[in-house]
Every structure is written in C-alpha cells, then in structure tokens.
N, C-alpha and C. Protein backbone atom coordinates (compact mmCIF):
# COMPACT_ATOMS: atom_id res chain seq x y z
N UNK A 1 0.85 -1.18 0.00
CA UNK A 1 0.00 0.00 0.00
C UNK A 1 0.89 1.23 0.00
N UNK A 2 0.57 2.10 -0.95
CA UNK A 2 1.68 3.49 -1.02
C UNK A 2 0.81 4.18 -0.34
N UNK A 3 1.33 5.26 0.29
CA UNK A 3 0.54 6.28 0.67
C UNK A 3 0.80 7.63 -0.32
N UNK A 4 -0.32 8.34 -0.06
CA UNK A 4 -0.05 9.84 -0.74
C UNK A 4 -0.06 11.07 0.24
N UNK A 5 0.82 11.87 -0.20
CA UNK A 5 0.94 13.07 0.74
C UNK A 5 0.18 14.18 0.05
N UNK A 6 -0.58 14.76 0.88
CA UNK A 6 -1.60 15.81 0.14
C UNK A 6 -0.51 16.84 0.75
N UNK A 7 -1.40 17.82 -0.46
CA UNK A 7 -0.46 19.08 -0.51
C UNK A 7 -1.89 20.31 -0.54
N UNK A 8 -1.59 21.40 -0.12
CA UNK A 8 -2.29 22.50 0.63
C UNK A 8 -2.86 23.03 -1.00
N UNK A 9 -4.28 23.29 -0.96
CA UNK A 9 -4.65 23.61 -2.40
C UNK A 9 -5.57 25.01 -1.75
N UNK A 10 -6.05 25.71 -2.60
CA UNK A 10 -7.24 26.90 -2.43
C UNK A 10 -8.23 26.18 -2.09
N UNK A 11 -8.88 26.26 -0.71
CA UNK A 11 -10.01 25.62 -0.08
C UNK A 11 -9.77 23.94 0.73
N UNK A 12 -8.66 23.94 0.81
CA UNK A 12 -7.90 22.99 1.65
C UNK A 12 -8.78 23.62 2.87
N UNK A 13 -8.82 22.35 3.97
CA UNK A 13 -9.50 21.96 5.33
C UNK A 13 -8.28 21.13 5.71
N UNK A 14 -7.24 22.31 6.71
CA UNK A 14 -6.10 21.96 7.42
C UNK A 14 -6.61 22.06 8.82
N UNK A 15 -5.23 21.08 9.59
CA UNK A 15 -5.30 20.91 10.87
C UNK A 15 -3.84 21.88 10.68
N UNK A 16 -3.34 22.63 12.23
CA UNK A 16 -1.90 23.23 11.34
C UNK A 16 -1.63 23.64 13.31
N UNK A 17 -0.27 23.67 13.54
CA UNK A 17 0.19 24.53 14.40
C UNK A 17 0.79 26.04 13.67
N UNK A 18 0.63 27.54 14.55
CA UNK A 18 1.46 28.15 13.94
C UNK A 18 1.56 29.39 14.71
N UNK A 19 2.58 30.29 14.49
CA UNK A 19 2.93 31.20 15.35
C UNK A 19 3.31 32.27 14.46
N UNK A 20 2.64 33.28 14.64
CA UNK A 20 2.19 34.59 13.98
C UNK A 20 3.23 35.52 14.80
N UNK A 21 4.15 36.07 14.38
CA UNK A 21 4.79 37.00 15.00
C UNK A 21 5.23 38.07 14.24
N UNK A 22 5.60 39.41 15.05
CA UNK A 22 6.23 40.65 14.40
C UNK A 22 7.48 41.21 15.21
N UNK A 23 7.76 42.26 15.19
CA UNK A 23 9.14 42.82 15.69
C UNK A 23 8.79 43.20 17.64
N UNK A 24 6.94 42.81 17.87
CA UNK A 24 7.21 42.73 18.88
C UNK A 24 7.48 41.64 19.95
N UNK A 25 7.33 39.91 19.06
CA UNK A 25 7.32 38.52 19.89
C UNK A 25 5.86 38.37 19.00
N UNK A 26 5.28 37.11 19.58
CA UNK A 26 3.90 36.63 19.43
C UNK A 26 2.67 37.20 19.21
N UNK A 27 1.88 37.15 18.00
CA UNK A 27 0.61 37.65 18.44
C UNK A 27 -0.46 36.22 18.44
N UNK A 28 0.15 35.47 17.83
CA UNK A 28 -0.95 34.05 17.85
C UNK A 28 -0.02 32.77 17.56
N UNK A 29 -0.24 32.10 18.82
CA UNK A 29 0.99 30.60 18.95
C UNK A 29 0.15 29.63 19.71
N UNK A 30 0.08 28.53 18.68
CA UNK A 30 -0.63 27.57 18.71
C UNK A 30 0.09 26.43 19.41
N UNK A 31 1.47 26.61 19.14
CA UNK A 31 2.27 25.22 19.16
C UNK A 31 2.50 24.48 20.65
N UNK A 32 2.22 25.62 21.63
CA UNK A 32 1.81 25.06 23.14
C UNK A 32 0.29 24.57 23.31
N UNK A 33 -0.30 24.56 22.15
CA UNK A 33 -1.97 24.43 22.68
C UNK A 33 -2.30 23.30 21.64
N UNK A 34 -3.85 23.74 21.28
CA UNK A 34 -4.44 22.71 20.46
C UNK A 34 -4.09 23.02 19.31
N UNK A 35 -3.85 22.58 18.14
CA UNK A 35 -3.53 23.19 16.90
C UNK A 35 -5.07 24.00 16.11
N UNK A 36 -4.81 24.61 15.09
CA UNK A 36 -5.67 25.50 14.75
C UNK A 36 -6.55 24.45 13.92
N UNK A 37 -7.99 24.92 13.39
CA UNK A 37 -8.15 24.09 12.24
C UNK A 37 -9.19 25.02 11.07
N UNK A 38 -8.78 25.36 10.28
CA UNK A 38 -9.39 26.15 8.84
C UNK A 38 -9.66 25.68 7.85
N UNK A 39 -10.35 26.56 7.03
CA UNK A 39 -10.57 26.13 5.53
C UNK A 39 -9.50 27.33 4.95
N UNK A 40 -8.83 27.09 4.24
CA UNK A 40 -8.12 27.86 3.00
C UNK A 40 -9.27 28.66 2.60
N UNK A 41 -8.94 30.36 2.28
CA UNK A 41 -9.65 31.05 1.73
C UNK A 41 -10.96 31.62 2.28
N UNK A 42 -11.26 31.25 3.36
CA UNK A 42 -12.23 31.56 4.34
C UNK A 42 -11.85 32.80 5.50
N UNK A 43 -10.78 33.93 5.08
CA UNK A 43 -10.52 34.75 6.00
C UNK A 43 -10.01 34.87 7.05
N UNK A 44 -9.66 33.41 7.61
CA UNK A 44 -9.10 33.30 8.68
C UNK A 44 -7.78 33.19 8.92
N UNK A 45 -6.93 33.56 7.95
CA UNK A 45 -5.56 33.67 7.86
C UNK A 45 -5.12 34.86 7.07
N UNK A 46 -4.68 36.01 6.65
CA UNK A 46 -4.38 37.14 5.71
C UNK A 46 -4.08 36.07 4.44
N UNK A 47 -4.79 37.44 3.36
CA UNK A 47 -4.48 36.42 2.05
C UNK A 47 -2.67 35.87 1.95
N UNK A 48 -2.85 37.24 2.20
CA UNK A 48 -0.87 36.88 1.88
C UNK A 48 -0.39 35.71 2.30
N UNK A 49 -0.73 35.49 3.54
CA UNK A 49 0.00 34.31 4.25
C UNK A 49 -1.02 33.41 3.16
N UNK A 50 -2.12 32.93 3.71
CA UNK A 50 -2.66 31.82 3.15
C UNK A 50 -1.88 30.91 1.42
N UNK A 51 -1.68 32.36 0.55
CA UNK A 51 -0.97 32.29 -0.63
C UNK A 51 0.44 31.62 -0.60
N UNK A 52 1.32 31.77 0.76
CA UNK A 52 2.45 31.31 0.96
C UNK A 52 2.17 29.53 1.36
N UNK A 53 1.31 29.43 1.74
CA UNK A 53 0.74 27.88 2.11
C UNK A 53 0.40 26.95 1.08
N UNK A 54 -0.09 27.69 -0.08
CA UNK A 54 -0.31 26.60 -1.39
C UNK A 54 0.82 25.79 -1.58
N UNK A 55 0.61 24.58 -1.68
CA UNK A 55 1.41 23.81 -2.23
C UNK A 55 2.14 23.05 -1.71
N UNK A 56 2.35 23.78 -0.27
CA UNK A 56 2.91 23.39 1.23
C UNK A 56 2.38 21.61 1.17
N UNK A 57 3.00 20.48 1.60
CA UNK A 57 2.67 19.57 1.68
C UNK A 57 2.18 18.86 3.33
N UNK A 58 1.38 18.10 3.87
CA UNK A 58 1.52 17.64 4.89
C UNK A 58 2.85 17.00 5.70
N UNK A 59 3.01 17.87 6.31
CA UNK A 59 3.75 17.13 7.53
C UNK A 59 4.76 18.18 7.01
N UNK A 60 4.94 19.69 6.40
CA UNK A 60 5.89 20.35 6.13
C UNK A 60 6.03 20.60 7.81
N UNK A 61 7.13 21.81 8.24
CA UNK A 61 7.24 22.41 9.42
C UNK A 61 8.12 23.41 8.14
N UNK A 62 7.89 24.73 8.57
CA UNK A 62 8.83 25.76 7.49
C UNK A 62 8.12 27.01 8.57
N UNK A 63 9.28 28.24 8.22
CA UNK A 63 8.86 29.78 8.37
C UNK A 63 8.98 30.37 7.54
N UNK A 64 8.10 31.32 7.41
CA UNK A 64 8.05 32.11 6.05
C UNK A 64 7.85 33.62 6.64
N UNK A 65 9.05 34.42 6.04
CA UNK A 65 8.95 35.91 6.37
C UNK A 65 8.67 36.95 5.29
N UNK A 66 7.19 37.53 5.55
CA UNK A 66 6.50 38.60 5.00
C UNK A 66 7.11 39.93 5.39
N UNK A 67 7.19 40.73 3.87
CA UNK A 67 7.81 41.89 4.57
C UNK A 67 7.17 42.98 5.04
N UNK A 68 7.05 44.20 5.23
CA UNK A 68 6.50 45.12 5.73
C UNK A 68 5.75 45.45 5.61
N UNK A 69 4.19 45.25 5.73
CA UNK A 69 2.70 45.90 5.45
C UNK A 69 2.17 45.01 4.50
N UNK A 70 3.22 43.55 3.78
CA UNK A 70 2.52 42.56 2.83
C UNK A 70 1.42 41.78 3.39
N UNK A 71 1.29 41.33 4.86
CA UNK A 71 0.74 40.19 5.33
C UNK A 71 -0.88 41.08 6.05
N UNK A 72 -0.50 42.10 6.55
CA UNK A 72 -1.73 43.07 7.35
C UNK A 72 -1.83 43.93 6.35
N UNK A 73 -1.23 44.66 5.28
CA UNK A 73 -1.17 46.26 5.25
C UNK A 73 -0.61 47.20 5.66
N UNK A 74 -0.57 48.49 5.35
CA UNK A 74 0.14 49.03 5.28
C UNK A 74 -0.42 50.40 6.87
N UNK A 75 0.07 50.86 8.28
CA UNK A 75 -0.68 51.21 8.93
C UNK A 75 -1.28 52.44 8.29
N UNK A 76 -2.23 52.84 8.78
CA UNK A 76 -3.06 53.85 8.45
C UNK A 76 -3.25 55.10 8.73
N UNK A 77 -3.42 55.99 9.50
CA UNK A 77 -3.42 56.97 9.93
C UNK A 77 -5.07 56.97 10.49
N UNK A 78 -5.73 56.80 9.21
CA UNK A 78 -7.16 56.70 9.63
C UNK A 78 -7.68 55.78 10.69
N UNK A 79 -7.12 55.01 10.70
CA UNK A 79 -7.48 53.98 12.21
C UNK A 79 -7.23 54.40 13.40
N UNK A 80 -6.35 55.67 13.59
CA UNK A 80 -6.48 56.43 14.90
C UNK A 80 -7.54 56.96 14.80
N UNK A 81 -8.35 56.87 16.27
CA UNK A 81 -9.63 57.80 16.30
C UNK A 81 -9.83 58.08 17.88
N UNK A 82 -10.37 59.03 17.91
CA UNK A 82 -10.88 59.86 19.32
C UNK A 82 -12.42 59.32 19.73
N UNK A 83 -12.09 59.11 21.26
CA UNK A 83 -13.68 58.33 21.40
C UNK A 83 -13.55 59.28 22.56
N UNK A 84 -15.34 59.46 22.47
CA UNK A 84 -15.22 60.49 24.14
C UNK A 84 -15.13 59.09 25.48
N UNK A 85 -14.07 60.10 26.18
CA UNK A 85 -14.12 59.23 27.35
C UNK A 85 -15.92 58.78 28.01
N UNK A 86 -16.79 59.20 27.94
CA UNK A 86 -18.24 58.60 28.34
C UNK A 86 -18.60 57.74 27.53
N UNK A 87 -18.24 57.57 26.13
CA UNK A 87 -18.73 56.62 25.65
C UNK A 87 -17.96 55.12 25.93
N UNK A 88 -16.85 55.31 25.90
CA UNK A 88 -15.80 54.02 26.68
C UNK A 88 -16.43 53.80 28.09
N UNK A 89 -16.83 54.63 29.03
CA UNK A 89 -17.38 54.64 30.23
C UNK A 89 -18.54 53.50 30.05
N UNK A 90 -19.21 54.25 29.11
CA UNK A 90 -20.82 53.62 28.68
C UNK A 90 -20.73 52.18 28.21
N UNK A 91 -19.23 51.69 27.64
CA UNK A 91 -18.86 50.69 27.04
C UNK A 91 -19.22 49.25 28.10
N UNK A 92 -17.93 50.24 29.25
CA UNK A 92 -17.16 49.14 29.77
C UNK A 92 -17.63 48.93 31.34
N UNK A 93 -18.50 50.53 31.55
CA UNK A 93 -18.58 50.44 33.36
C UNK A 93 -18.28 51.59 33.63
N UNK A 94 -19.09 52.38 34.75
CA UNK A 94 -18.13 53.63 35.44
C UNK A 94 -16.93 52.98 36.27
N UNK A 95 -17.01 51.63 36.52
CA UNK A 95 -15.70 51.10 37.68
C UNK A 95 -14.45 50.82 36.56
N UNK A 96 -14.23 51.03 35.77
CA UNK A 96 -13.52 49.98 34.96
C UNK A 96 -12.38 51.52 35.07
N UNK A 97 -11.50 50.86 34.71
CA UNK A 97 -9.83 52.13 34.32
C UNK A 97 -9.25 51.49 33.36
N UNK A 98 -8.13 52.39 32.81
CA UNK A 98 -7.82 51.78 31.13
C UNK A 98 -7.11 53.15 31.34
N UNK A 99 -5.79 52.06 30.53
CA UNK A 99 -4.09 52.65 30.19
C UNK A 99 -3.67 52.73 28.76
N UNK A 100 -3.04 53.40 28.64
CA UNK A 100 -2.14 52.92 27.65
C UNK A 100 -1.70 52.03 27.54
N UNK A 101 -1.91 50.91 25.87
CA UNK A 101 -1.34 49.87 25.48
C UNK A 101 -2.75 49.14 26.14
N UNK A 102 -3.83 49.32 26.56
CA UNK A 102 -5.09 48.38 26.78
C UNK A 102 -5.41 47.93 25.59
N UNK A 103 -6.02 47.01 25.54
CA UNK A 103 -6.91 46.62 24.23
C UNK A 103 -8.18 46.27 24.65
N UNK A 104 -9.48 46.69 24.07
CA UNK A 104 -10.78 46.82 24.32
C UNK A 104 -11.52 46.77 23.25
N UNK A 105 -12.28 45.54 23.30
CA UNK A 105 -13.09 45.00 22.48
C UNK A 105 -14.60 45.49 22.02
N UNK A 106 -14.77 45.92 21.06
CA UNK A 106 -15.77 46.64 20.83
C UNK A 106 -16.69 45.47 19.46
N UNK A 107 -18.20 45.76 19.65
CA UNK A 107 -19.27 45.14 19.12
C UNK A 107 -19.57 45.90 17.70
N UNK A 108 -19.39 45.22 16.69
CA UNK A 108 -19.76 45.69 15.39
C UNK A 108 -20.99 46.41 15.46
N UNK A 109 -21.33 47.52 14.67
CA UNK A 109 -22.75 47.76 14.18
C UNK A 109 -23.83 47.12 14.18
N UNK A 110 -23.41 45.89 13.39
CA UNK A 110 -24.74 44.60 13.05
C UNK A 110 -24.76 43.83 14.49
N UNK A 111 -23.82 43.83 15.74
CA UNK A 111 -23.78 43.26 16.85
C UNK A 111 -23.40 41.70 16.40
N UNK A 112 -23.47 41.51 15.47
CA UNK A 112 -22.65 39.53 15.00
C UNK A 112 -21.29 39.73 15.03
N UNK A 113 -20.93 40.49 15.58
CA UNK A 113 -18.63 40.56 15.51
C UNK A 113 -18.38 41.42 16.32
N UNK A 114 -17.04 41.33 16.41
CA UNK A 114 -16.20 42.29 17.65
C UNK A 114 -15.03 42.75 16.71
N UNK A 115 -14.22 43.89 17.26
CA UNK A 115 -13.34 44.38 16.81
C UNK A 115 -12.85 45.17 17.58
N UNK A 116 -11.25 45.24 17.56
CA UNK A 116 -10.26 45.78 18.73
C UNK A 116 -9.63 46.99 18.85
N UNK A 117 -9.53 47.50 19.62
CA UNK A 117 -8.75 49.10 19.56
C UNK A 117 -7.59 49.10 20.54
N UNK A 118 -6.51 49.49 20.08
CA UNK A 118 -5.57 49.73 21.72
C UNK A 118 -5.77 50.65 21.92
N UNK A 119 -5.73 51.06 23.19
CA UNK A 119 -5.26 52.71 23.53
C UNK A 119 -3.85 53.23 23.87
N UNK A 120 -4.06 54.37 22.72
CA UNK A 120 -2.51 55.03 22.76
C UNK A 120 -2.38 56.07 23.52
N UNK A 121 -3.73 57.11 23.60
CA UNK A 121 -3.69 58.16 24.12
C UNK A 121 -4.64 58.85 25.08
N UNK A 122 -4.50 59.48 25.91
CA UNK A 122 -5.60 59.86 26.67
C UNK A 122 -5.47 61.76 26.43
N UNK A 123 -6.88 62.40 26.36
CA UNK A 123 -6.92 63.89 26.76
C UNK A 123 -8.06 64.32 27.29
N UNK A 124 -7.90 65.49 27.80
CA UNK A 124 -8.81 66.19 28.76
C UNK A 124 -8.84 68.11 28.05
N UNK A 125 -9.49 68.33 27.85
CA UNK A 125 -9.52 69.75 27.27
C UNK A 125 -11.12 70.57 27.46
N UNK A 126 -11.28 71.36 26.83
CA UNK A 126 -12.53 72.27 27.35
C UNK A 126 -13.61 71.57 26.43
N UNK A 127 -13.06 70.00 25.28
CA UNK A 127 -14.13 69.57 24.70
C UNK A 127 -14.29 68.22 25.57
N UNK A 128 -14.11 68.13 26.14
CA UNK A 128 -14.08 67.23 27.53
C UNK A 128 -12.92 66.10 27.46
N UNK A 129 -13.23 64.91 28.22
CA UNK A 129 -12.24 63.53 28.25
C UNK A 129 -12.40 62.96 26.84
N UNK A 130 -11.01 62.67 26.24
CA UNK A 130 -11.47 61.35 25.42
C UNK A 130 -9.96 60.48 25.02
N UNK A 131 -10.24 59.35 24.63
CA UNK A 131 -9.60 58.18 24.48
C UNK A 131 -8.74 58.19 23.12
N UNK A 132 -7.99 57.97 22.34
CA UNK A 132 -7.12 57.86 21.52
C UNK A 132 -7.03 56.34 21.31
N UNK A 133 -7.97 55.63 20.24
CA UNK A 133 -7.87 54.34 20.11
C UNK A 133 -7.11 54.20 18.43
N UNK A 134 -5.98 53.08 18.68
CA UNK A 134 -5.78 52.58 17.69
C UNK A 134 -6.45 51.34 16.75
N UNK A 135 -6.84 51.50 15.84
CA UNK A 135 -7.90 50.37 15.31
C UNK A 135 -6.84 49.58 13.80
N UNK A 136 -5.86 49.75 13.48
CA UNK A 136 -5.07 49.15 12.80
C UNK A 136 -4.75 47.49 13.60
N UNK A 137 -4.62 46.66 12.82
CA UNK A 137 -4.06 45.15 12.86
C UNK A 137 -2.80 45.34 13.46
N UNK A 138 -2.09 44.61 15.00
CA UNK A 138 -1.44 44.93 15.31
C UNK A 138 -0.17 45.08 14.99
N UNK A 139 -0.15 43.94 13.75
CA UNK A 139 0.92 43.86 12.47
C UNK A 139 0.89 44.47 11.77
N UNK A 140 -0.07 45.75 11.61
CA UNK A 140 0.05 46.64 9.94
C UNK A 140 1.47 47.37 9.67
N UNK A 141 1.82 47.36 8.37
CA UNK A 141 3.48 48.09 8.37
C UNK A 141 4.24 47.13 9.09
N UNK A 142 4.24 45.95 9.35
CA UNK A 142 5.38 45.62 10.21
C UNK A 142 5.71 44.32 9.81
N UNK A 143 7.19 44.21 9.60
CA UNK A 143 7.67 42.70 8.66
C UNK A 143 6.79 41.44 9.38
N UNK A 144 6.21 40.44 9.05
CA UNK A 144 5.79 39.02 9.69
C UNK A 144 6.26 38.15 9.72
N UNK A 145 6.68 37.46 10.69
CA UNK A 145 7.05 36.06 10.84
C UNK A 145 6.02 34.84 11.28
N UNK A 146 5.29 33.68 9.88
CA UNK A 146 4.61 33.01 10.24
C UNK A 146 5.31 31.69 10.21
N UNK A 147 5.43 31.10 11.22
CA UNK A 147 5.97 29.58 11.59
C UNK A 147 4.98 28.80 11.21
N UNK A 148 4.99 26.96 10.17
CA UNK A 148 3.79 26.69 10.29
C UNK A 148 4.22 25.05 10.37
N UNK A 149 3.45 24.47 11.07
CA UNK A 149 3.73 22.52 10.83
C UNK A 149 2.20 22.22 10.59
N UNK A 150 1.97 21.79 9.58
CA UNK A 150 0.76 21.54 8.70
C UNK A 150 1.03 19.92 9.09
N UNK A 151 -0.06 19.66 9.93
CA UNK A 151 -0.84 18.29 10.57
C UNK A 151 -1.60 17.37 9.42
N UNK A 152 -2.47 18.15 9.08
CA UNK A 152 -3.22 17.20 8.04
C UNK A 152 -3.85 18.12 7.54
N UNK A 153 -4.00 17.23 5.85
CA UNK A 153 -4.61 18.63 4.79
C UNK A 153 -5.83 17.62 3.94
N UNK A 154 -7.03 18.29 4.18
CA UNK A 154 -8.49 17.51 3.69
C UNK A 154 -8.41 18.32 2.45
C-alpha cells in the first residue's frame, strides 16, 4: 500500500500549528496548545500568508517571512480615532480604568462581531475627556514572521 501526501490547495481543510509573530514577539501561537483548524480562503488567515501555504505539503514544518505591510497592510493613519471618554465609560462600566497599550473590544454595528482598539492616548480639554484608540491590525506596516507545521490537509 503506497501512501499519498496531500499538498495544501485553495479551499484545503487543514489541521496546522502556527505562530504569527512581528518585531514585537507573538501575536498568535498555537504550538503550546491545540492546533488551529481552517478552511483555506475563508478569512481566517491574511491572504498573503494563506498564498504562501499553497502547495505546502503535509507534515511540512517551514517559516516564512513577510515583509513590511505585505501580510496586514500598510498602517493607516485613519485607524487612529478619538472616542469620548463617556462613551468608553458607557462601554465598559463607570468602575472599569484603562491605560495605555489596553486593548478593548468593541461590538460591530450589526452586533454579529467584535473588533479591537488599543489605547494610545488619553486627553482632557474644554471639549471634555477622550480616548485615543488605535484600530489598525497589530501587524500593519510591520515585517511578519509566520511559523507553520501543517498536521493534516483535507
């Protein structure tokens, strides 16, 4: 009996360990936990990366380094935004406090998703309190390092 080794196609259903990193350490590492499990092409990986995975065979282990703004984009400017401090209040609690470098999870429009902001900045002026949230991918502009050992490929 030969066996065959499948290889990673567009719409592949992988099992995979992998570790998402940038110039600051880790943002997503699987390889201490359960491994991940996706469909190819379903959003759950940046195209870029996903594109570096074609062809990839089972049972590879490889790293692949994306360069600067290829894997997230490029950062924005527009993703900084000013929230009045009452509405973060209104968010989270009058008890709650929040620093710089927090991250705070906020509810889409349609309320079916979440989406993240850090905070960079805080001010106080005669237009009252407000928050300085960053809403860029925490990788945008910034080279990537994705580690991957591809388990099994459906």
């Amino acid at each position: 009996m030969t066996s065959t080794c499948s290889t990673i196609q567009p719409g592949s259903f992988l099992t995979l360990h992998y570790r998402l990193s940038g110039p600051a350490g880790d943002v997503v590492n699987t390889f201490a936990s359960a491994p991940a499990t996706l469909t190819l092409g379903t959003g759950e990986l940046a195209p870029a990366v996903e594109a570096r995975l074609i062809g990839l065979a089972e049972g590879t282990r490889t790293t692949i380094e994306l360069p600067a703004g290829e894997a997230f984009g490029p950062r924005s400017p527009d993703m900084l935004q000013w929230m009045a401090r009452k509405e973060l209040t209104d968010l989270g609690g009058s008890d709650e406090s929040y620093a710089v470098g927090d991250v705070v999870k906020f509810v889409t429009p349609d309320g079916q998703g979440e989406f993240a902001g850090v905070i960079v900045d805080f001010r106080s002026d005669d237009k009252g309190e407000a928050v300085r949230f960053d809403f860029n991918h925490p990788l945008a502009g910034h080279p990537v390092t994705f580690e991957v050992q591809v388990i099994g490929v459906l």
